[in-house]
PDB file of N, CA and C in Angstrom:
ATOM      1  N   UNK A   1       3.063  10.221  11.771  1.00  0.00           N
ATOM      2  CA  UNK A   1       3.586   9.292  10.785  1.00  0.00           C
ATOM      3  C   UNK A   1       5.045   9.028  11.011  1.00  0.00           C
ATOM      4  N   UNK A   2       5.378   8.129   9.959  1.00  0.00           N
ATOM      5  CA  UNK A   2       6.990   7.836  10.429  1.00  0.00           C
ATOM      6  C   UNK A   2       8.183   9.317   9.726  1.00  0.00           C
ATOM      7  N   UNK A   3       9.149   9.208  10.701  1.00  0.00           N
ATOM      8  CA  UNK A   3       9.928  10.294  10.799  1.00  0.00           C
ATOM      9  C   UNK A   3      11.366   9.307   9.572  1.00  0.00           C
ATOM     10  N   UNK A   4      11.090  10.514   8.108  1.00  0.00           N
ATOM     11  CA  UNK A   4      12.012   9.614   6.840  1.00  0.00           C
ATOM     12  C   UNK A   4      13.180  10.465   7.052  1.00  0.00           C
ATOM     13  N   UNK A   5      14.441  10.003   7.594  1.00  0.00           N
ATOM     14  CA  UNK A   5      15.553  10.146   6.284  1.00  0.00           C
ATOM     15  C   UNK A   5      15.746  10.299   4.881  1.00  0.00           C
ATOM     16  N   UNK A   6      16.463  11.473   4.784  1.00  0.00           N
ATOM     17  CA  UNK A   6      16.901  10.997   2.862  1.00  0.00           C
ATOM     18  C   UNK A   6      18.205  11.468   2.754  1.00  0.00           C
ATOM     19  N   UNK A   7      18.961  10.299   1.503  1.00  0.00           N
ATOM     20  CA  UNK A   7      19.924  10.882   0.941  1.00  0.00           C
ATOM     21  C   UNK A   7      19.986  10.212  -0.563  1.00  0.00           C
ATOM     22  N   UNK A   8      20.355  10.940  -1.599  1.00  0.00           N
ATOM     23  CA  UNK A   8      19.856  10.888  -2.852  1.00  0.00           C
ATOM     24  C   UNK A   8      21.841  11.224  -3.829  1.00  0.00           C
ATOM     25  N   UNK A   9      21.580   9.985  -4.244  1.00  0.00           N
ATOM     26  CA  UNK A   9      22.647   9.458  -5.442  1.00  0.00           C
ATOM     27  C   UNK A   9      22.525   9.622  -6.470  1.00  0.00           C
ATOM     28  N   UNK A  10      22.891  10.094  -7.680  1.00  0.00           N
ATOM     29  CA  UNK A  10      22.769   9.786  -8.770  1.00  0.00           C
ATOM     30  C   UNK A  10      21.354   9.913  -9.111  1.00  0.00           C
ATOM     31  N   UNK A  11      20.519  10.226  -8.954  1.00  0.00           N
ATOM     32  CA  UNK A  11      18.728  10.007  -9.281  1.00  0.00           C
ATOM     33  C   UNK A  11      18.450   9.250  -8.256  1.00  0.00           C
ATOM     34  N   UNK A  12      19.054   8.619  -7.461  1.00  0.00           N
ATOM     35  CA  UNK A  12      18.274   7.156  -6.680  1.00  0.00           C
ATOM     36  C   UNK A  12      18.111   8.137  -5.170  1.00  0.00           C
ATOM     37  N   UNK A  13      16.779   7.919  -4.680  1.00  0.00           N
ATOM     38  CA  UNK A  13      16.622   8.171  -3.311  1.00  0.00           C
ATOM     39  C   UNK A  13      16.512   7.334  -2.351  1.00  0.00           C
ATOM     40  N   UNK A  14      17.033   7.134  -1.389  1.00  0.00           N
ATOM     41  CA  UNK A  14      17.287   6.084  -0.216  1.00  0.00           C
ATOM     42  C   UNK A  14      17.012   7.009   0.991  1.00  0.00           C
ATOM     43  N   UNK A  15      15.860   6.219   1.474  1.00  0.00           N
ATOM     44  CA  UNK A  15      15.166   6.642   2.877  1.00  0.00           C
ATOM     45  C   UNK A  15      15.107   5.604   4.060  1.00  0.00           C
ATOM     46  N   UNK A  16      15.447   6.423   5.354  1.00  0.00           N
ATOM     47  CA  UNK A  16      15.412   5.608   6.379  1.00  0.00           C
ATOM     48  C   UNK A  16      14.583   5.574   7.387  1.00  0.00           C
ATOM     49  N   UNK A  17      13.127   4.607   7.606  1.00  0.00           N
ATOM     50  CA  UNK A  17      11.772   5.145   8.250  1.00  0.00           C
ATOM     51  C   UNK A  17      12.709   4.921   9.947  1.00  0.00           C
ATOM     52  N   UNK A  18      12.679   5.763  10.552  1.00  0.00           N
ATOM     53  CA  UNK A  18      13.171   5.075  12.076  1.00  0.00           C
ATOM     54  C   UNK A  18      12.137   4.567  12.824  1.00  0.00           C
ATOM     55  N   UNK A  19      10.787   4.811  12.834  1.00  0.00           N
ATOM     56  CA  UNK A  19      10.035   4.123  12.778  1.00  0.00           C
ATOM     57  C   UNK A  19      10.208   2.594  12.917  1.00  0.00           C
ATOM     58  N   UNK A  20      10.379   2.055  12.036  1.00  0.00           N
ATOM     59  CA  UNK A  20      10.327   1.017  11.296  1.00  0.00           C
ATOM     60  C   UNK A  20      11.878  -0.068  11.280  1.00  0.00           C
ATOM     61  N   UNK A  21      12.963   1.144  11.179  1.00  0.00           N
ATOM     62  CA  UNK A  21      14.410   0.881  11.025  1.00  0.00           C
ATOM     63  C   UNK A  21      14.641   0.164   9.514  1.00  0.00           C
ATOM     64  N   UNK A  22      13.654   0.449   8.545  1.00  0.00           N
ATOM     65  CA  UNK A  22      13.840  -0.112   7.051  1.00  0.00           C
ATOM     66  C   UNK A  22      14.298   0.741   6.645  1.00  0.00           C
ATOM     67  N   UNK A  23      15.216   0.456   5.596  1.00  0.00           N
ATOM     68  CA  UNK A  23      16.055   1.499   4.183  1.00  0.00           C
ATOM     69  C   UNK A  23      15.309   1.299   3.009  1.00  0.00           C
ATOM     70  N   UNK A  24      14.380   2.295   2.507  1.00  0.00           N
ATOM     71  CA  UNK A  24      13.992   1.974   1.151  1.00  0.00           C
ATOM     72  C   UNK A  24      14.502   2.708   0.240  1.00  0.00           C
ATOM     73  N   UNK A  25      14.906   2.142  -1.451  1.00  0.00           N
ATOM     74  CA  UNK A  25      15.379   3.034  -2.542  1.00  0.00           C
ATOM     75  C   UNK A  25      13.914   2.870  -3.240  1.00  0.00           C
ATOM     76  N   UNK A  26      14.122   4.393  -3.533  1.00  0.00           N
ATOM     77  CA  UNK A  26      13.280   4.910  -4.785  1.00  0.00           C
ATOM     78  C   UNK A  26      13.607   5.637  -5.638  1.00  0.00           C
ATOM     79  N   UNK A  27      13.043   5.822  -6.605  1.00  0.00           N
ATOM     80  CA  UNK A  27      13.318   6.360  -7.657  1.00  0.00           C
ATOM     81  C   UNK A  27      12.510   7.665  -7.528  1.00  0.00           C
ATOM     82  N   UNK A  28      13.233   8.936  -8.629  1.00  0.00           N
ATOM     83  CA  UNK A  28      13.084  10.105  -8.375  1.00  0.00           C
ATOM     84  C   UNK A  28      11.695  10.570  -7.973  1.00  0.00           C
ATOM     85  N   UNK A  29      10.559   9.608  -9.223  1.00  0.00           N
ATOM     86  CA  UNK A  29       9.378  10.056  -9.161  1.00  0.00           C
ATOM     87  C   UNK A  29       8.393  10.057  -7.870  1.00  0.00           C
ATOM     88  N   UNK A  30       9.101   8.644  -7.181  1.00  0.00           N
ATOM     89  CA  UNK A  30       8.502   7.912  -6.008  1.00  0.00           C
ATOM     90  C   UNK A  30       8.872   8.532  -4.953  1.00  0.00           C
ATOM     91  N   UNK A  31      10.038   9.435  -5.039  1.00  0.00           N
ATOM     92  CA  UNK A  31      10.776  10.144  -4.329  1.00  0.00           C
ATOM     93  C   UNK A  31       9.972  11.684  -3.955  1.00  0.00           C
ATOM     94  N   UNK A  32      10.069  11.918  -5.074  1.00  0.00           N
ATOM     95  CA  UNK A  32       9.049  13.842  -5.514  1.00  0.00           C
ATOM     96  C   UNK A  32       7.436  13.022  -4.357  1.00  0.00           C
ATOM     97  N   UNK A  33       7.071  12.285  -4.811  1.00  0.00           N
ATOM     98  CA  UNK A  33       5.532  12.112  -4.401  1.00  0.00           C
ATOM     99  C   UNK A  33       5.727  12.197  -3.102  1.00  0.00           C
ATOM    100  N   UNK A  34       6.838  11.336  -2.776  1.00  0.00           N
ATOM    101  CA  UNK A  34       6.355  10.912  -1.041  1.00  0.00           C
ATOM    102  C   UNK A  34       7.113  11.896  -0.076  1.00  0.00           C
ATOM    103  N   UNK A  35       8.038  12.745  -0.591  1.00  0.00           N
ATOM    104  CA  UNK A  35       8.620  14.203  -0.415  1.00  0.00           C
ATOM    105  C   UNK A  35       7.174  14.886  -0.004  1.00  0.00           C
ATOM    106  N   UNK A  36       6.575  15.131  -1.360  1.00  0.00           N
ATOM    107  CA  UNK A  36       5.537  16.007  -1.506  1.00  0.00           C
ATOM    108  C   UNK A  36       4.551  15.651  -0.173  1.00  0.00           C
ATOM    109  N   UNK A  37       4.168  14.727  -0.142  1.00  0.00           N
ATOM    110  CA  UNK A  37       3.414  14.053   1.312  1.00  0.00           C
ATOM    111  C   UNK A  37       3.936  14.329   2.609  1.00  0.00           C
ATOM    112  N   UNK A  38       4.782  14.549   2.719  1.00  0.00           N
ATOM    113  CA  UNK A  38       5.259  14.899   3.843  1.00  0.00           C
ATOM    114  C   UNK A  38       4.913  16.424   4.021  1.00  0.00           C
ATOM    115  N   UNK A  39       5.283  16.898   3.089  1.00  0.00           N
ATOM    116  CA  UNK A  39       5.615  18.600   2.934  1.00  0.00           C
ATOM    117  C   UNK A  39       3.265  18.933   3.126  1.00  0.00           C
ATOM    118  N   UNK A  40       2.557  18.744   2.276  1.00  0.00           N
ATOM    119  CA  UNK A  40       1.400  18.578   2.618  1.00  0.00           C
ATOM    120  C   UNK A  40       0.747  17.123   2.271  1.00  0.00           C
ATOM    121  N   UNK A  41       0.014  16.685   2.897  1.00  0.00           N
ATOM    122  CA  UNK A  41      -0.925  15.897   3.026  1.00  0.00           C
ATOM    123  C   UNK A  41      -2.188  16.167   1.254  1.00  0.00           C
ATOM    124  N   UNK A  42      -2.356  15.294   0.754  1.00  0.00           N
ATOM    125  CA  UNK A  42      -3.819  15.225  -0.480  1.00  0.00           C
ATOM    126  C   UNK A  42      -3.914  13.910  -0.320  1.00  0.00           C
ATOM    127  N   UNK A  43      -4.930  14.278  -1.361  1.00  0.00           N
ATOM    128  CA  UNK A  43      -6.012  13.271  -1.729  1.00  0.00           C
ATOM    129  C   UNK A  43      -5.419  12.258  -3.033  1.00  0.00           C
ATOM    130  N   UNK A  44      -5.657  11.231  -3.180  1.00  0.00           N
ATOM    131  CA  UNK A  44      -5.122  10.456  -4.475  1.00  0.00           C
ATOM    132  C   UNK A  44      -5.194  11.785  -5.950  1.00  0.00           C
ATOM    133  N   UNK A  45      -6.557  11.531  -5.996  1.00  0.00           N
ATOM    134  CA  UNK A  45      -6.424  13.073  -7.456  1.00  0.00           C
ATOM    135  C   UNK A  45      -5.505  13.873  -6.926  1.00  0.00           C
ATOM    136  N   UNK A  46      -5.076  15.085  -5.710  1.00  0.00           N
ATOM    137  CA  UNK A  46      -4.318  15.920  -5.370  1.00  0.00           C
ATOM    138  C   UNK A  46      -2.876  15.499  -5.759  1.00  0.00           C
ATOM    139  N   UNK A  47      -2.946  14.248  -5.610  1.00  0.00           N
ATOM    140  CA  UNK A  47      -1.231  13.499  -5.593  1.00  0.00           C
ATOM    141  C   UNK A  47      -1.118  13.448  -7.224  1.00  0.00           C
ATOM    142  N   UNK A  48      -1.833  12.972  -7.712  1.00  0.00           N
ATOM    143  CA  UNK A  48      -1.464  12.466  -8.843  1.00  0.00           C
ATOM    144  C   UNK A  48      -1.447  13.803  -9.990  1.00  0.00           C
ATOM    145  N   UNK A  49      -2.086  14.350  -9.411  1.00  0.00           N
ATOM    146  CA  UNK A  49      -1.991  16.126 -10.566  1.00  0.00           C
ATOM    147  C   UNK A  49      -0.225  16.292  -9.737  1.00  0.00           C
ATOM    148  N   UNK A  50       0.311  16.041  -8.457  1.00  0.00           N
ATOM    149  CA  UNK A  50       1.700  16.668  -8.333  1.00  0.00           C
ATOM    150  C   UNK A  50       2.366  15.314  -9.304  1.00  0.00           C
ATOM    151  N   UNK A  51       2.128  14.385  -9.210  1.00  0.00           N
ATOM    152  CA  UNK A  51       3.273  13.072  -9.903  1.00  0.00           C
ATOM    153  C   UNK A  51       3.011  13.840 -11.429  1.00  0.00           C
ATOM    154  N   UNK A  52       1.693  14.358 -11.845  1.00  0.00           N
ATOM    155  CA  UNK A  52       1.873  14.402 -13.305  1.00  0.00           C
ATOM    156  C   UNK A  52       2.669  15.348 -13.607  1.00  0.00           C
ATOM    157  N   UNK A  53       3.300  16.366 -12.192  1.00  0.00           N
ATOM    158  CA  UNK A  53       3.640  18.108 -12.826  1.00  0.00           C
ATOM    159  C   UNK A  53       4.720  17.054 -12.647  1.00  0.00           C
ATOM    160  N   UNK A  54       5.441  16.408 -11.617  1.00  0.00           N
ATOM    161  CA  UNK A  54       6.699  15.782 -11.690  1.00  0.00           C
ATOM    162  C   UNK A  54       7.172  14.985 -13.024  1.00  0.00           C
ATOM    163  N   UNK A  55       6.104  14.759 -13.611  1.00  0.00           N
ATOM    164  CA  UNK A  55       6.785  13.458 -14.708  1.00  0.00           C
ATOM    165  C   UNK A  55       6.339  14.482 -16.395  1.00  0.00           C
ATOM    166  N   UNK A  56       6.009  15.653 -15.776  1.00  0.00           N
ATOM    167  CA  UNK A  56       5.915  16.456 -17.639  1.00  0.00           C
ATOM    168  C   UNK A  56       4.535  15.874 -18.086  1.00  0.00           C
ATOM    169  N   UNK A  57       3.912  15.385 -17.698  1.00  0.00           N
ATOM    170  CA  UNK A  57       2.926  14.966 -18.724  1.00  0.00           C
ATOM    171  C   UNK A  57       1.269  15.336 -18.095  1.00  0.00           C
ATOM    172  N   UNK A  58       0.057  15.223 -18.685  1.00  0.00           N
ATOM    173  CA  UNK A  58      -1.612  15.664 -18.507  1.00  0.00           C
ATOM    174  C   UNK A  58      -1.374  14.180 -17.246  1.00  0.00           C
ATOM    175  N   UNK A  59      -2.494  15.075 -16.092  1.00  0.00           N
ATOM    176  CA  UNK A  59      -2.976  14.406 -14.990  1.00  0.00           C
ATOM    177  C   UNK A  59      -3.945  13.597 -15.887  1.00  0.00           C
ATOM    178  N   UNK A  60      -3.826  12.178 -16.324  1.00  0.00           N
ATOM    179  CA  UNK A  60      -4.732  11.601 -17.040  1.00  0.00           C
ATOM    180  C   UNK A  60      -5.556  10.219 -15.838  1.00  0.00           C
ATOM    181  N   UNK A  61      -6.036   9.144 -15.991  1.00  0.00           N
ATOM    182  CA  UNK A  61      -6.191   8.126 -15.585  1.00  0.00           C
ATOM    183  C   UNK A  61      -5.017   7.075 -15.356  1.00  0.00           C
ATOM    184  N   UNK A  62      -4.513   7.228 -16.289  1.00  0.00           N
ATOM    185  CA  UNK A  62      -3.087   5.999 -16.216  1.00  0.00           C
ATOM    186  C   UNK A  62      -2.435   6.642 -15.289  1.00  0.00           C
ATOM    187  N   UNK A  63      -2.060   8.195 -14.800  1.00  0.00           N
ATOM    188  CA  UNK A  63      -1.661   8.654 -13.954  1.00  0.00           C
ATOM    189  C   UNK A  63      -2.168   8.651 -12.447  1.00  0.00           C
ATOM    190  N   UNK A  64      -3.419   8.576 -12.589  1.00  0.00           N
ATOM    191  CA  UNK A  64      -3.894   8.259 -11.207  1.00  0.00           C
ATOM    192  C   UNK A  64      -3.706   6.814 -10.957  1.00  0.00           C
ATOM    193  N   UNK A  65      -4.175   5.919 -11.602  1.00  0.00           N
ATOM    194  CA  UNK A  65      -3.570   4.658 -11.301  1.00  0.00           C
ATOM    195  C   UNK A  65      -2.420   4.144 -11.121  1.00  0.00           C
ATOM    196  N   UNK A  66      -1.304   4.857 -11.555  1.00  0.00           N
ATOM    197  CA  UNK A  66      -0.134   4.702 -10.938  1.00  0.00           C
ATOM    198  C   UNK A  66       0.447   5.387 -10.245  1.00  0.00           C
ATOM    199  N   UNK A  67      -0.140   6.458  -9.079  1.00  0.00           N
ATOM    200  CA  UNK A  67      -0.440   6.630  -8.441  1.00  0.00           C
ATOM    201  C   UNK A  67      -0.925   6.407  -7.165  1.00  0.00           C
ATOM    202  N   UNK A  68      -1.936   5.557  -7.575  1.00  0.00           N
ATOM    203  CA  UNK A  68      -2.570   4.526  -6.373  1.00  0.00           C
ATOM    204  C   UNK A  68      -1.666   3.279  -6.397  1.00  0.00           C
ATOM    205  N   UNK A  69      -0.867   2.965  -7.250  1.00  0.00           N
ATOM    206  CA  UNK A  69      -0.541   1.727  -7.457  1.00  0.00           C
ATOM    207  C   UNK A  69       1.055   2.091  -6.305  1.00  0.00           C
ATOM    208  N   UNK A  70       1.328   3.475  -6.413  1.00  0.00           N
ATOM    209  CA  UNK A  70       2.378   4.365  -5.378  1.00  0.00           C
ATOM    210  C   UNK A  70       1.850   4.289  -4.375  1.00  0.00           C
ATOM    211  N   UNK A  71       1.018   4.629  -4.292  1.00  0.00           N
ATOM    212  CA  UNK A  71       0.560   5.015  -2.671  1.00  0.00           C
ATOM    213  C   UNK A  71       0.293   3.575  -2.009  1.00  0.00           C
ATOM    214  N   UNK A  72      -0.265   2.980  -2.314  1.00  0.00           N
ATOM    215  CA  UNK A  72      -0.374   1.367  -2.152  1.00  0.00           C
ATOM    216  C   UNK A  72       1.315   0.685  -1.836  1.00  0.00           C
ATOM    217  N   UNK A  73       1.970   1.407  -2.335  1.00  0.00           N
ATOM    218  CA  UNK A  73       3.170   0.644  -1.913  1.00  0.00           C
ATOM    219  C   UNK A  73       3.676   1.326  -0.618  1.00  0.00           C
ATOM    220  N   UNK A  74       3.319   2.544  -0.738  1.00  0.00           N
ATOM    221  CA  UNK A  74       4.255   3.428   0.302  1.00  0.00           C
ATOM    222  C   UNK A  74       3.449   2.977   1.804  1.00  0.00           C
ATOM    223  N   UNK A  75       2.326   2.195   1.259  1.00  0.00           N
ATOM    224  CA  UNK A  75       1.419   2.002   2.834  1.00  0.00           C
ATOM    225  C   UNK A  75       2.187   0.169   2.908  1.00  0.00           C
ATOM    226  N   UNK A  76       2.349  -0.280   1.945  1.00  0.00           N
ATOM    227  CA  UNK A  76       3.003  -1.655   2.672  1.00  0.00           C
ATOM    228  C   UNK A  76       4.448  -1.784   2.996  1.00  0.00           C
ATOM    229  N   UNK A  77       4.771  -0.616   2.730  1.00  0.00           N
ATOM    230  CA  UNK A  77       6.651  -0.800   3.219  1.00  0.00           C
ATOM    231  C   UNK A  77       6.150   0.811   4.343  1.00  0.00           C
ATOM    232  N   UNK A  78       5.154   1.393   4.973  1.00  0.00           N
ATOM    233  CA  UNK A  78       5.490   1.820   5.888  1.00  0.00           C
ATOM    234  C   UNK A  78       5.738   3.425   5.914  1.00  0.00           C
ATOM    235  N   UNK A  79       5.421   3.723   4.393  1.00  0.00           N
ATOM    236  CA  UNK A  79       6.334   4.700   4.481  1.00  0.00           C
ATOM    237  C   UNK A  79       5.379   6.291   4.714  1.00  0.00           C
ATOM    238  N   UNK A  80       3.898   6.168   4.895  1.00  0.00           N
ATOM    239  CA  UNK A  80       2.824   6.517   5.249  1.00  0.00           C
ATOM    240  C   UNK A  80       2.108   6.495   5.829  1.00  0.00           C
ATOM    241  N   UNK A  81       1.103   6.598   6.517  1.00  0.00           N
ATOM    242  CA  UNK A  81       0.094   6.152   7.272  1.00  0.00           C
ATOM    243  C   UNK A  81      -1.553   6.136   6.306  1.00  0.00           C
ATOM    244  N   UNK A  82      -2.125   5.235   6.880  1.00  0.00           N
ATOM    245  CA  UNK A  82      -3.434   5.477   6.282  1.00  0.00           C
ATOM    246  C   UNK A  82      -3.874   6.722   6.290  1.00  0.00           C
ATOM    247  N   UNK A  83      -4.763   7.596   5.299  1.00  0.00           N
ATOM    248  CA  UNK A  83      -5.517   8.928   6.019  1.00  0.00           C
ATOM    249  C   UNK A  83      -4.303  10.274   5.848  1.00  0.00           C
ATOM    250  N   UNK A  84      -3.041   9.488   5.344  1.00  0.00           N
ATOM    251  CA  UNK A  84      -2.160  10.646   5.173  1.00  0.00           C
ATOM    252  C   UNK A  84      -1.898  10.687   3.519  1.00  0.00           C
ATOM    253  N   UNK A  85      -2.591  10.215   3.093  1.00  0.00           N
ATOM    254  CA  UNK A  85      -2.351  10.312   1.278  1.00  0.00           C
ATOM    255  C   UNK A  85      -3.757  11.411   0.932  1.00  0.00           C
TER     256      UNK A  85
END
């Protein structure tokens, strides 16, 4: 997968895919998840029980869907590979 940079401001995380040579900012939560992905590899449910320990609240449905609605982004800016969520 692509090899990320990070450096983190104020709450804001800014990553650099070299891969790719794009700079993306994210925010903390988007940050913890795609951290977490790197560190091990899951499954959408696997991810979204870590986004829920990240954000304080029950691994519910609205959580998995935004979730997927994460992971879905992190595959069109690059920042993943298919098969690695």
């Amino acid at each position: 997968g692509p090899r990320l940079l990070w450096r983190e401001w104020e709450g804001q995380y800014v990553t650099y895919n070299d891969t790719t040579g794009d700079t993306h900012l994210l925010d903390r939560l988007a940050a913890n998840a795609l951290l977490s992905l790197e560190k091990t590899p899951a499954t959408l449910k696997e991810l979204s029980i870590r986004v829920a320990g990240f954000s304080g609240v029950e691994a519910d449905d609205d959580v998995l869907a935004y979730t997927q609605d994460m992971i879905d982004d992190f595959l069109r800016r690059n920042l993943i590979e298919a098969g690695t969520q």
